[in-house]
PDB file of N, CA and C in Angstrom:
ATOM      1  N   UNK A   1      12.237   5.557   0.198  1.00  0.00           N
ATOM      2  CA  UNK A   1      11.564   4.781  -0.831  1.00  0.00           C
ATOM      3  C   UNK A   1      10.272   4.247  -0.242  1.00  0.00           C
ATOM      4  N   UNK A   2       8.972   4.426  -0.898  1.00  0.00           N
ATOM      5  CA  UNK A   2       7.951   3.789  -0.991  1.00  0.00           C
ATOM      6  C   UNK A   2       7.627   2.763  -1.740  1.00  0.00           C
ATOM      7  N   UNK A   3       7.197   1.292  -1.100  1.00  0.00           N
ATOM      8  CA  UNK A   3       6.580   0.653  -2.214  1.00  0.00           C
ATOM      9  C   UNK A   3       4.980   0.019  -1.559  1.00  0.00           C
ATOM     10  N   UNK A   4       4.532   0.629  -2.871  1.00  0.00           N
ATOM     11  CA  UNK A   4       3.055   0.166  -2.908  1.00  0.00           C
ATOM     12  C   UNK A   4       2.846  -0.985  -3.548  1.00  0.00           C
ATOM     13  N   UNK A   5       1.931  -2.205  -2.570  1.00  0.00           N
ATOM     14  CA  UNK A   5       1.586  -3.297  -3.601  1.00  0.00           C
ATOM     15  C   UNK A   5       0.027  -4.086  -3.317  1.00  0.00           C
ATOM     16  N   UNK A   6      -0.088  -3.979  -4.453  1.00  0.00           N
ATOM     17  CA  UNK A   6      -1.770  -4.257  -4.901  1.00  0.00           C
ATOM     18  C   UNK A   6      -2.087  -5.840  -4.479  1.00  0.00           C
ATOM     19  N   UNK A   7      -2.514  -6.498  -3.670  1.00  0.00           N
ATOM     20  CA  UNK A   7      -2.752  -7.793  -4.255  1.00  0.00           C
ATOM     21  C   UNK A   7      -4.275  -8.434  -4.806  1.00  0.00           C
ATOM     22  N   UNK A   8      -4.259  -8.737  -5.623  1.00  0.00           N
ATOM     23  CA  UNK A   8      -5.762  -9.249  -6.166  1.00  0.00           C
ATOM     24  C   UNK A   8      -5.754 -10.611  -6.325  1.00  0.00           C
ATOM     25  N   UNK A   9      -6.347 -11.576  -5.833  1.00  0.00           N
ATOM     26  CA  UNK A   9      -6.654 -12.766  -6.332  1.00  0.00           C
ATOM     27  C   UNK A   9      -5.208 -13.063  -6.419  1.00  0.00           C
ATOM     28  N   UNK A  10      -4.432 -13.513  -5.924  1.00  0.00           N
ATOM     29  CA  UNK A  10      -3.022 -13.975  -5.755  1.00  0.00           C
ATOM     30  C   UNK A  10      -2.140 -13.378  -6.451  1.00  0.00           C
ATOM     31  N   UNK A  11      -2.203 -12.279  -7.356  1.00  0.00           N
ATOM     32  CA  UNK A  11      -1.502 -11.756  -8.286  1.00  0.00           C
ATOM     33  C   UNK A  11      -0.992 -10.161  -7.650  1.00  0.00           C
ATOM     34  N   UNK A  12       0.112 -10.471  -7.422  1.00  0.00           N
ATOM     35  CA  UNK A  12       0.777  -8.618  -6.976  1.00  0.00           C
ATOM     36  C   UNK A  12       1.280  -7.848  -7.845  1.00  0.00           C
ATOM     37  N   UNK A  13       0.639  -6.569  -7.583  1.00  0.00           N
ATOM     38  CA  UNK A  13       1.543  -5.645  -8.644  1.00  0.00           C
ATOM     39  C   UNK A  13       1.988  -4.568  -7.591  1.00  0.00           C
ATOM     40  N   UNK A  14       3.540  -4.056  -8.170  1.00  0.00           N
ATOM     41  CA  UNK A  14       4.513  -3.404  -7.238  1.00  0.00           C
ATOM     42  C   UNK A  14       4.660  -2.082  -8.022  1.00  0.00           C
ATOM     43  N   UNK A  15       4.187  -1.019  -7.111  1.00  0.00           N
ATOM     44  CA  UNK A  15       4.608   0.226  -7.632  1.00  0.00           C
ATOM     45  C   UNK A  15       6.196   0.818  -6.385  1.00  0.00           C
ATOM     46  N   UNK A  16       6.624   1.502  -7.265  1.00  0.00           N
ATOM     47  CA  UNK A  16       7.610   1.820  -6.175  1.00  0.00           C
ATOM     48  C   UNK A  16       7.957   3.323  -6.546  1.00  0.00           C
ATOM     49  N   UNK A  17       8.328   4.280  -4.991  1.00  0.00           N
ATOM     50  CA  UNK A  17       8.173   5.187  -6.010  1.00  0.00           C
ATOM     51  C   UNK A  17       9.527   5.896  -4.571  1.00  0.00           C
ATOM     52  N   UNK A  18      10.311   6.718  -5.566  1.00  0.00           N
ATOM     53  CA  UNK A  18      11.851   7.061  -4.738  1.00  0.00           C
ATOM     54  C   UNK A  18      11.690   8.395  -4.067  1.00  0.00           C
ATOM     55  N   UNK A  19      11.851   9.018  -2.890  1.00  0.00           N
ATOM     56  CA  UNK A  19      12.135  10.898  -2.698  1.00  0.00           C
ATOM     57  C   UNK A  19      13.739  11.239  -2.948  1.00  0.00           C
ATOM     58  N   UNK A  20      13.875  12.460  -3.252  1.00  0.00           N
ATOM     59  CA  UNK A  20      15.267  12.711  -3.242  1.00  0.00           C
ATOM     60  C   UNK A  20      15.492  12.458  -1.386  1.00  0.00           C
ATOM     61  N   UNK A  21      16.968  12.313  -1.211  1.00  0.00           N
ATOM     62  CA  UNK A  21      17.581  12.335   0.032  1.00  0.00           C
ATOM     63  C   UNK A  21      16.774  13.682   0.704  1.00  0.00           C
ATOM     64  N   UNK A  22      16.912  13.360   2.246  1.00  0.00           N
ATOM     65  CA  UNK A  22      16.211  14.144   3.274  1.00  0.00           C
ATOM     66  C   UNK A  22      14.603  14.270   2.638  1.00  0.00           C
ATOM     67  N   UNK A  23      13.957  13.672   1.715  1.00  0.00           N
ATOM     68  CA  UNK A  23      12.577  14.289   1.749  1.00  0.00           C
ATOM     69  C   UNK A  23      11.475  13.201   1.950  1.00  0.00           C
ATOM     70  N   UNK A  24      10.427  13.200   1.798  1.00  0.00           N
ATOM     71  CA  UNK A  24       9.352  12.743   2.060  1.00  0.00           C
ATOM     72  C   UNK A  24       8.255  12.555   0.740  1.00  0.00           C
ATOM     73  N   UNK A  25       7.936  11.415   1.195  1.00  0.00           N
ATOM     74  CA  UNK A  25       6.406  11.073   0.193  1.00  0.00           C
ATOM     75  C   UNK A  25       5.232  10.985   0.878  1.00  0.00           C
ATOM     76  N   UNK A  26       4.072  11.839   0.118  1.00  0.00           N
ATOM     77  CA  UNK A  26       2.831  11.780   1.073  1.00  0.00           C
ATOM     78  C   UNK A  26       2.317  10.862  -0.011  1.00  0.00           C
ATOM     79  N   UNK A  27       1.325  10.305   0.157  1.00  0.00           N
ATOM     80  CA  UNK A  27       0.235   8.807  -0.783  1.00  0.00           C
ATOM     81  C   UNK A  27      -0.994   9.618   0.038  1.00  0.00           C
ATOM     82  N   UNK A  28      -2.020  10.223  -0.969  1.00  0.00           N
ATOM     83  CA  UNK A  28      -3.291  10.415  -0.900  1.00  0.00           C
ATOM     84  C   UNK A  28      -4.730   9.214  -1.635  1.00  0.00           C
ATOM     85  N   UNK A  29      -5.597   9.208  -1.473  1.00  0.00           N
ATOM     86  CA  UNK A  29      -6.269   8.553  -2.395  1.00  0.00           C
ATOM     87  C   UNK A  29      -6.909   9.816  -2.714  1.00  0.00           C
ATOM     88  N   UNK A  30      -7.172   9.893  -3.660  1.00  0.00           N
ATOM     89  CA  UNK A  30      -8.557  11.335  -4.516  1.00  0.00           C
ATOM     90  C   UNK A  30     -10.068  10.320  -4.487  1.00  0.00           C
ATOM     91  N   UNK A  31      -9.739   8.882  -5.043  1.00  0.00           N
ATOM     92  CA  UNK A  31     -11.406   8.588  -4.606  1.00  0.00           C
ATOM     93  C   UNK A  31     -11.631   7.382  -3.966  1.00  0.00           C
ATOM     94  N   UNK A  32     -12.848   7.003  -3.675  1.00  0.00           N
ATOM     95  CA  UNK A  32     -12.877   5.709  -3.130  1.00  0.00           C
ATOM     96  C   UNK A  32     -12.629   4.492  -3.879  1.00  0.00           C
ATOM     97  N   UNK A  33     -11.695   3.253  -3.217  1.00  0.00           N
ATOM     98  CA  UNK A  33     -12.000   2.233  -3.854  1.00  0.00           C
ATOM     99  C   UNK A  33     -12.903   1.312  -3.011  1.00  0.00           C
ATOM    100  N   UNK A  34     -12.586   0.002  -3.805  1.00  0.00           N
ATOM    101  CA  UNK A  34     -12.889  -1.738  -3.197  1.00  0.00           C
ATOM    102  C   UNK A  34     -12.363  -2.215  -3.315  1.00  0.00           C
ATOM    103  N   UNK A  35     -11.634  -2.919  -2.090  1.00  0.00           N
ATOM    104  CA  UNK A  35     -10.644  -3.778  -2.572  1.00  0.00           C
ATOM    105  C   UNK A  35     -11.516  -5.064  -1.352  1.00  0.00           C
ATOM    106  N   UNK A  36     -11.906  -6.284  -1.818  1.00  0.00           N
ATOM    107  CA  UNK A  36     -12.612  -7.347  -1.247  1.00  0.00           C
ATOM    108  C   UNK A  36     -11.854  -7.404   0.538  1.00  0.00           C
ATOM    109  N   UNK A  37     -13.039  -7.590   1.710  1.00  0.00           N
ATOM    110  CA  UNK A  37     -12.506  -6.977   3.243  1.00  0.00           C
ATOM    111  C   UNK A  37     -12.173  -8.788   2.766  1.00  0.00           C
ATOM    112  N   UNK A  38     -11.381  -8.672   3.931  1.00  0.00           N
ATOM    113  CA  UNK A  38     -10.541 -10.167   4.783  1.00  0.00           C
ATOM    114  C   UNK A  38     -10.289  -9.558   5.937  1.00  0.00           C
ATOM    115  N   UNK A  39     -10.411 -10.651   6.998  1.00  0.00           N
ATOM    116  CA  UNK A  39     -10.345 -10.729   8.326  1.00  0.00           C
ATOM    117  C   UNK A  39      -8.350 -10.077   8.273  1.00  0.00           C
ATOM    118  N   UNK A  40      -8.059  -9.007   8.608  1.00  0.00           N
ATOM    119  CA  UNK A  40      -6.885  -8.404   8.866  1.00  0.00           C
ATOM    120  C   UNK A  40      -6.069  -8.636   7.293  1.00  0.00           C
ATOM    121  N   UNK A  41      -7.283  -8.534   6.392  1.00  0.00           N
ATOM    122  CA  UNK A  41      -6.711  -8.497   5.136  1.00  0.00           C
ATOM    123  C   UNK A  41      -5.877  -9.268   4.733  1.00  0.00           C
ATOM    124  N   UNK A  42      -5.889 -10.138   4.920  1.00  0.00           N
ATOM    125  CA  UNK A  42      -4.709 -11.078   4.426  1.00  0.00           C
ATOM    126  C   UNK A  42      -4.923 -11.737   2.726  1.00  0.00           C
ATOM    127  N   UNK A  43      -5.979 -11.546   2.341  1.00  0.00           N
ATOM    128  CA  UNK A  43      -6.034 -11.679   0.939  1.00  0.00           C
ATOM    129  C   UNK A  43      -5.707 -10.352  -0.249  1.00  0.00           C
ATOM    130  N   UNK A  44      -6.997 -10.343  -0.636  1.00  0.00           N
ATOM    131  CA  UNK A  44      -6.663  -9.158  -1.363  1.00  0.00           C
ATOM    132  C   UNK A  44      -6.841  -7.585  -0.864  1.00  0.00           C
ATOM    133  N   UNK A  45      -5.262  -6.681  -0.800  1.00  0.00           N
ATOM    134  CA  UNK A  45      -4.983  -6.398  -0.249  1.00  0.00           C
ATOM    135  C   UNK A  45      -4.162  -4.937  -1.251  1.00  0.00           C
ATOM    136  N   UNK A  46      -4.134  -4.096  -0.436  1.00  0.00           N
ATOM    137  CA  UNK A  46      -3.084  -2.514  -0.485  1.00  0.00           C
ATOM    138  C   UNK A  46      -2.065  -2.362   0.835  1.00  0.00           C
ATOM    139  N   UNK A  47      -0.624  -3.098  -0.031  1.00  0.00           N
ATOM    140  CA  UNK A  47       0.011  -2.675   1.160  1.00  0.00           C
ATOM    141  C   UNK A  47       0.768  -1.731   1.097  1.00  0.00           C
ATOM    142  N   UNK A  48       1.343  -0.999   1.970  1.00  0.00           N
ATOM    143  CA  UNK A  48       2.701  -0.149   1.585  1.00  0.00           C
ATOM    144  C   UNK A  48       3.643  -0.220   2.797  1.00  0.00           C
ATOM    145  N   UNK A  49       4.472  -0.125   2.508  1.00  0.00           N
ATOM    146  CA  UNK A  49       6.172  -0.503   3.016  1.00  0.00           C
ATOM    147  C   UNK A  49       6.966   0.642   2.936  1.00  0.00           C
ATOM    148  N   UNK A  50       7.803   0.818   3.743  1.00  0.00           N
ATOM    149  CA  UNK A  50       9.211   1.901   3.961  1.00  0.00           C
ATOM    150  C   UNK A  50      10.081   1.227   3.964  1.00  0.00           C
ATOM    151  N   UNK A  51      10.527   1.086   2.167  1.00  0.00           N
ATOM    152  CA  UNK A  51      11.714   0.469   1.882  1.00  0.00           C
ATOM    153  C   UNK A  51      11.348  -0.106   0.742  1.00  0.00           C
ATOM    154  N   UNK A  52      12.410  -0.447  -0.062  1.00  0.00           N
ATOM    155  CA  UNK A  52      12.393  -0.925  -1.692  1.00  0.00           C
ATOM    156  C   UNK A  52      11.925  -2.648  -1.398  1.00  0.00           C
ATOM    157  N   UNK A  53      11.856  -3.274  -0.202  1.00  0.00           N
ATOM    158  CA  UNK A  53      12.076  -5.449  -0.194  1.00  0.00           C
ATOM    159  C   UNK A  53      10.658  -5.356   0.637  1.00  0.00           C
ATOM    160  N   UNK A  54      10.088  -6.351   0.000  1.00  0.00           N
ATOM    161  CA  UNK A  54       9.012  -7.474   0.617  1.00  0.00           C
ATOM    162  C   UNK A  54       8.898  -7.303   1.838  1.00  0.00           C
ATOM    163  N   UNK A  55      10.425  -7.496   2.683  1.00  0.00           N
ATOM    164  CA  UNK A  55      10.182  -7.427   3.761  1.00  0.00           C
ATOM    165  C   UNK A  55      11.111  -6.184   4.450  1.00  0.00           C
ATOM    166  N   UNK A  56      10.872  -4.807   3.863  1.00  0.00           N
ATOM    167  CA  UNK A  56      10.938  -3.399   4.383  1.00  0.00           C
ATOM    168  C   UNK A  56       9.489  -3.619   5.300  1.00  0.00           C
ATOM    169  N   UNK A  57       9.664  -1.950   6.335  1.00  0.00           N
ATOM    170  CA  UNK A  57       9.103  -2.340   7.233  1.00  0.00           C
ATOM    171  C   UNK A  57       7.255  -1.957   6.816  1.00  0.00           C
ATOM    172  N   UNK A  58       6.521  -2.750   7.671  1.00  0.00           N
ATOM    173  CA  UNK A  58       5.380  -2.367   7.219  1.00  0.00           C
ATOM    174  C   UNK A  58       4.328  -1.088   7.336  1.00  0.00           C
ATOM    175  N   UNK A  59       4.254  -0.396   6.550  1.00  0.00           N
ATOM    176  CA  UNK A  59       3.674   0.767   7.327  1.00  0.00           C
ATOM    177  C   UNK A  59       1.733   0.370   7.843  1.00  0.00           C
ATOM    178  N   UNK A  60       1.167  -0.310   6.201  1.00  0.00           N
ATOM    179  CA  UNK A  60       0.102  -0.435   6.899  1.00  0.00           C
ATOM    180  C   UNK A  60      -0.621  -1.619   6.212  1.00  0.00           C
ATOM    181  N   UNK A  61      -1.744  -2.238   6.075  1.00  0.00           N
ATOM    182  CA  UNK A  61      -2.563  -2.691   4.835  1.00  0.00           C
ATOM    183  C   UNK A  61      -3.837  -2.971   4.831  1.00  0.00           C
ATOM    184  N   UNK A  62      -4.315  -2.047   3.706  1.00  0.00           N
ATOM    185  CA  UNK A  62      -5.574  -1.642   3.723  1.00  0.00           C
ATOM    186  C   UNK A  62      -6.238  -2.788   2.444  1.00  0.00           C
ATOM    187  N   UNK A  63      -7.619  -3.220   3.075  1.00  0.00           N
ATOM    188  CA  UNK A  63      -8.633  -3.483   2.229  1.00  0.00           C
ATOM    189  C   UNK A  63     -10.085  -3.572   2.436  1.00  0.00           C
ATOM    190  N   UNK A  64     -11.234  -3.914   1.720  1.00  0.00           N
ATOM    191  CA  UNK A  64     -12.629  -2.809   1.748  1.00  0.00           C
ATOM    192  C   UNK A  64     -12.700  -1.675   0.976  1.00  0.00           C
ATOM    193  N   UNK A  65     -13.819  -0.650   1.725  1.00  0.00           N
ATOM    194  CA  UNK A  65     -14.288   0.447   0.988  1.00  0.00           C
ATOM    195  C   UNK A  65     -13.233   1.659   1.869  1.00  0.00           C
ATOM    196  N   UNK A  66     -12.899   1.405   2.447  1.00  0.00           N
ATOM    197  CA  UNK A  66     -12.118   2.600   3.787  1.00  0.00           C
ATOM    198  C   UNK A  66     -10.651   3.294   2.785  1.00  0.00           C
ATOM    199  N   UNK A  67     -11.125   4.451   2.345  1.00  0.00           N
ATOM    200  CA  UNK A  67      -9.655   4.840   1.981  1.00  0.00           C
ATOM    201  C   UNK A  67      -8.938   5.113   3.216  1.00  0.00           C
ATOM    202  N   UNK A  68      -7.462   4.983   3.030  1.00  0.00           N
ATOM    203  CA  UNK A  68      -6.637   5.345   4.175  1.00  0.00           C
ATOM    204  C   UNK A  68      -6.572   6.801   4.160  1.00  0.00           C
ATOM    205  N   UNK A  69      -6.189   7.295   5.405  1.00  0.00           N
ATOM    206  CA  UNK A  69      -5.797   8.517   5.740  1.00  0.00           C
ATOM    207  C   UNK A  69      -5.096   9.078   4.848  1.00  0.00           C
ATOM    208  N   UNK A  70      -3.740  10.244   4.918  1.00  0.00           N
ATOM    209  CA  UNK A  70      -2.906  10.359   3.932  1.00  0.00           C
ATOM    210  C   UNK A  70      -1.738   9.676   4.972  1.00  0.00           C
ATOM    211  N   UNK A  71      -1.008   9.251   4.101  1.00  0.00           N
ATOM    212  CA  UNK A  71       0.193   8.454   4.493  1.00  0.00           C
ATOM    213  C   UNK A  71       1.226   8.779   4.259  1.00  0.00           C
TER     214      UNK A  71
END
């Protein structure tokens, strides 16, 4: 399980998204965004997690103009 979560201006939105057993999810971006930089991002923010809870583990979290790699 992947979950992706957006934060903007204190407000999170949670995408979550399941593989069948034994498989894998790749997360591409196709274009650039903005998401406002913070010093190690701690505001508004793209995080994603390995695991369905808040506190599954962290894979990364991105914000600025920098799309991530594929993930």
């Amino acid at each position: 399980l992947l979950v992706t979560v957006l934060v903007v201006e204190g407000i999170a939105v949670a995408q979550k998204t399941q593989a069948a057993p034994r498989q894998r999810i790749e997360l591409t971006f196709d274009e650039r965004y903005y998401i406002e930089p913070s010093f190690e991002c701690r505001f508004d923010h793209l995080e994603v997690r390995d695991g369905p809870f808040g506190f599954s583990p962290l894979i990364d979290r991105y914000c600025g103009m920098k799309s991530p790699a594929l993930i």
